[in-house]
Protein backbone atom coordinates (compact mmCIF):
# COMPACT_ATOMS: atom_id res chain seq x y z
CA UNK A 1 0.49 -20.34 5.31
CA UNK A 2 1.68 -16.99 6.30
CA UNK A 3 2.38 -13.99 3.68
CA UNK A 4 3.52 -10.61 4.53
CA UNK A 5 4.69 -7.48 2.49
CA UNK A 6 7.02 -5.93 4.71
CA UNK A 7 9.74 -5.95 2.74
CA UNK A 8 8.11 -3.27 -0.29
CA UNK A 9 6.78 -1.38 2.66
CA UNK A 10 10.56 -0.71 4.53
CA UNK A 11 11.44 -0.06 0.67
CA UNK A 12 8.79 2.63 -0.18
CA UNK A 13 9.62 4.42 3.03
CA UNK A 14 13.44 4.24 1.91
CA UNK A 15 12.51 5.88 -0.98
CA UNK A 16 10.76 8.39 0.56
CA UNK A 17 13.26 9.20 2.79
CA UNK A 18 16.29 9.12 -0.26
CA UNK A 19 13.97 11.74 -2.06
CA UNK A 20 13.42 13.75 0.60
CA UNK A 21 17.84 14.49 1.26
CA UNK A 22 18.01 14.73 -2.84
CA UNK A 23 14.99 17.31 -2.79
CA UNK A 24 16.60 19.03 0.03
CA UNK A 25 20.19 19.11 -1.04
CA UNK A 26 19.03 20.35 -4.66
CA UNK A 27 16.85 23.51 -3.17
CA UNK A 28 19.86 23.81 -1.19
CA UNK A 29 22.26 23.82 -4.17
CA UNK A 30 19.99 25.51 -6.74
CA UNK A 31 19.37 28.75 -4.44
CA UNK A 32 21.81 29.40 -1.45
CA UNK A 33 25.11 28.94 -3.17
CA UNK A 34 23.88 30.35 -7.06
CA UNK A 35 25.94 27.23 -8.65
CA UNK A 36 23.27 26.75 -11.07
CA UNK A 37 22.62 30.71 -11.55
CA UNK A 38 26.28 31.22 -13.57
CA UNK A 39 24.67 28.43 -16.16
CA UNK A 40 21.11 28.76 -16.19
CA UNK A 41 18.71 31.54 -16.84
CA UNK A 42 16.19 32.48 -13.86
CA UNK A 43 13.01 31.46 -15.67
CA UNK A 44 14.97 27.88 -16.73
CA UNK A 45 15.62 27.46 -12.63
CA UNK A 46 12.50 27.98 -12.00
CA UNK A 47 10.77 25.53 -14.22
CA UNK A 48 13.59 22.99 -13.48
CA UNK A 49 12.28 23.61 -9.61
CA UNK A 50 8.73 23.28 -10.48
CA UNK A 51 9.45 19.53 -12.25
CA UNK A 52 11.63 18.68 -9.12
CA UNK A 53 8.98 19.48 -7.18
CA UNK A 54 6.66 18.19 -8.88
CA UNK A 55 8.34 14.80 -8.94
CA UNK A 56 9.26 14.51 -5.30
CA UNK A 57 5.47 15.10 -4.49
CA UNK A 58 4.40 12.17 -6.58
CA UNK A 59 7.10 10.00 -5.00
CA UNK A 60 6.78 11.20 -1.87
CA UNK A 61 2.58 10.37 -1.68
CA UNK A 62 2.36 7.39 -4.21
CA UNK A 63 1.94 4.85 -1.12
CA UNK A 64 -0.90 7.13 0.04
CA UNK A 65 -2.45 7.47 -3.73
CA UNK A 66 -2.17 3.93 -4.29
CA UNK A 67 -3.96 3.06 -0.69
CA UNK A 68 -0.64 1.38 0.20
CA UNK A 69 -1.12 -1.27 3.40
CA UNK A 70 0.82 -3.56 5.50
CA UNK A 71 -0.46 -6.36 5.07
CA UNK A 72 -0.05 -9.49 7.18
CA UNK A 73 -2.32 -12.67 5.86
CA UNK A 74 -2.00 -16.28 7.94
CA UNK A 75 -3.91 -19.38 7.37
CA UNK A 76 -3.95 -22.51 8.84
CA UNK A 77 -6.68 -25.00 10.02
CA UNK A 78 -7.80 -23.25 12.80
CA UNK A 79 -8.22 -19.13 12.24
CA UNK A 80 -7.46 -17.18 8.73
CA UNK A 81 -5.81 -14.06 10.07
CA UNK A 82 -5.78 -10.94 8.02
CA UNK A 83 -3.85 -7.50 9.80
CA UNK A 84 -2.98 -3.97 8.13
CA UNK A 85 -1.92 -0.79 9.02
CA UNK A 86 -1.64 2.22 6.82
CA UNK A 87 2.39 3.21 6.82
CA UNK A 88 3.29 6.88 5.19
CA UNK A 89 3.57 10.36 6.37
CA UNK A 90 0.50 10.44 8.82
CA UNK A 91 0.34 6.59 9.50
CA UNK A 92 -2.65 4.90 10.97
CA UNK A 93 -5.80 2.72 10.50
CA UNK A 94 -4.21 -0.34 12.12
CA UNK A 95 -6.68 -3.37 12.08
CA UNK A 96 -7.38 -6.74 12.42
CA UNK A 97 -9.37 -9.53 11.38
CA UNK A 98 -9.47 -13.31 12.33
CA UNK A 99 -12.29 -15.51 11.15
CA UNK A 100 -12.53 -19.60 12.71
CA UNK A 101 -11.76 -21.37 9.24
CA UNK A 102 -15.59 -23.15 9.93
CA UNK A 103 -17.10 -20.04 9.56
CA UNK A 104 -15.58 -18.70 6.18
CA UNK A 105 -18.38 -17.97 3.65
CA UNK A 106 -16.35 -16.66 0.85
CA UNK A 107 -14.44 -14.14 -0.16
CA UNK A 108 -14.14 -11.33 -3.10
CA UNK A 109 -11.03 -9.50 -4.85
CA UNK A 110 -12.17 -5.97 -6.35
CA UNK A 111 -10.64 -3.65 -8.37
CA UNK A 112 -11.18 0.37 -8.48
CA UNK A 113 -9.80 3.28 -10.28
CA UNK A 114 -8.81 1.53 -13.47
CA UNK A 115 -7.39 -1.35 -11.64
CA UNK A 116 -5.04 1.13 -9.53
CA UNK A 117 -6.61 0.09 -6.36
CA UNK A 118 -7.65 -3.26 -5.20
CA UNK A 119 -9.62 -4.86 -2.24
CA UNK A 120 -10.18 -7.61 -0.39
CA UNK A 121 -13.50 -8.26 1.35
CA UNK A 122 -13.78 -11.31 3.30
CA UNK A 123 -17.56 -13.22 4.37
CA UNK A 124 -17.91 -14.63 7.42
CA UNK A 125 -21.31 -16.90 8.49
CA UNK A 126 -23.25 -15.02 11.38
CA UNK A 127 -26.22 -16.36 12.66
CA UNK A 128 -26.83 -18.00 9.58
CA UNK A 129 -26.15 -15.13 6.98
CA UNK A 130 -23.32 -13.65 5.61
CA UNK A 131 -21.93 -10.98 6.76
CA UNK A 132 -18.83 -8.92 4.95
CA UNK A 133 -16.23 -7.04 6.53
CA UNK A 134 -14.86 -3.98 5.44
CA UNK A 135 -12.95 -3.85 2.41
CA UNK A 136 -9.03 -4.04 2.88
CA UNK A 137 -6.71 -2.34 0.08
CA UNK A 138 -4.38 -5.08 -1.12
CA UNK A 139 -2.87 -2.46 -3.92
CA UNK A 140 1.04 -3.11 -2.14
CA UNK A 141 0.72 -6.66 -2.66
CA UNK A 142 2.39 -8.50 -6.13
CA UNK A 143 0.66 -10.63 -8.30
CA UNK A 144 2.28 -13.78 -6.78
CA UNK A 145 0.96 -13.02 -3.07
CA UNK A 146 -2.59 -12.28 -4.09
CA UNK A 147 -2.39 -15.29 -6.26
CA UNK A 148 -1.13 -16.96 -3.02
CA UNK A 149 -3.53 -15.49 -0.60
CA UNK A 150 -6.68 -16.70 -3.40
CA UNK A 151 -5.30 -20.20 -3.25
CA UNK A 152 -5.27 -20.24 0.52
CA UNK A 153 -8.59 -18.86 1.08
CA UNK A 154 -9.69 -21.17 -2.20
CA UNK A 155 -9.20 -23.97 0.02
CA UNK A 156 -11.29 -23.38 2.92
CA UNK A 157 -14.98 -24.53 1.96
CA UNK A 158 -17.43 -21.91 2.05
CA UNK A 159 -20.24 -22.02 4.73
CA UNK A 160 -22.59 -20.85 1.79
């Protein structure tokens, strides 16, 4: 089985680049031509601007408040496969991790923040304990992949 969620990632950064020209074109329209000066008062443009703002900043780092990853999850008899990357405006923290199926010892799904952010730690047998690897933030992922990735990794019997 392989899942990936590159399709909401391409979309987010769409979205960030859409607001970006509207932001753009209205600090451009609001303040070089006057348009909006002939039908609003100064103080109204001004808290009209501070909302805009305020608005394209949320959109703009939502993938980054959320914890937003790639992800890339494969399973199959051999390896379970599990990449990331952080995408946004100062990408990064590109990673990989591939356990041999035999030596799965379990995994955990946590949630943080109110259920706004949500991890995935994976346990691997080494040396006869188990060992867990660092969480990974599953937050871009719907319902119906981490129900998908849980059923995969439910499959696999635990070394423990």
């Amino acid at each position: 089985m392989t899942l990936e969620n590159g399709k909401k990632i391409i979309l987010l950064r769409l979205i960030g680049f859409i607001s970006t020209l509207a932001y753009v074109l209205y600090v451009f329209l609001a303040y070089f031509p006057k348009v909006f000066r002939n039908v609003l008062a100064e103080k109204s443009l001004t808290l009209i601007t501070i909302v805009v703002t305020a608005v394209f900043l949320v959109v703009l780092f939502w993938p980054s408040i959320r914890k937003f990853r790639y992800i890339f999850f494969s399973a199959d008899e051999r390896t379970i496969t599990l990449r990331w990357y952080k995408p946004g405006l100062m990408p990064g923290e590109s990673r990989s991790i591939e356990i041999p199926s035999d030596k799965l010892a379990g995994y955990e799904v946590k949630q943080e923040v109110m259920g706004l952010h949500r991890y995935l730690i994976l346990f691997q047998q080494v040396q006869g304990r188990r060992a867990a690897y660092p969480p990974v933030s599953i937050s871009a992922l719907s319902k119906a992949q981490l129900g998908q990735i849980e059923m995969a990794l439910k499959n696999y019997k635990s070394t423990i």
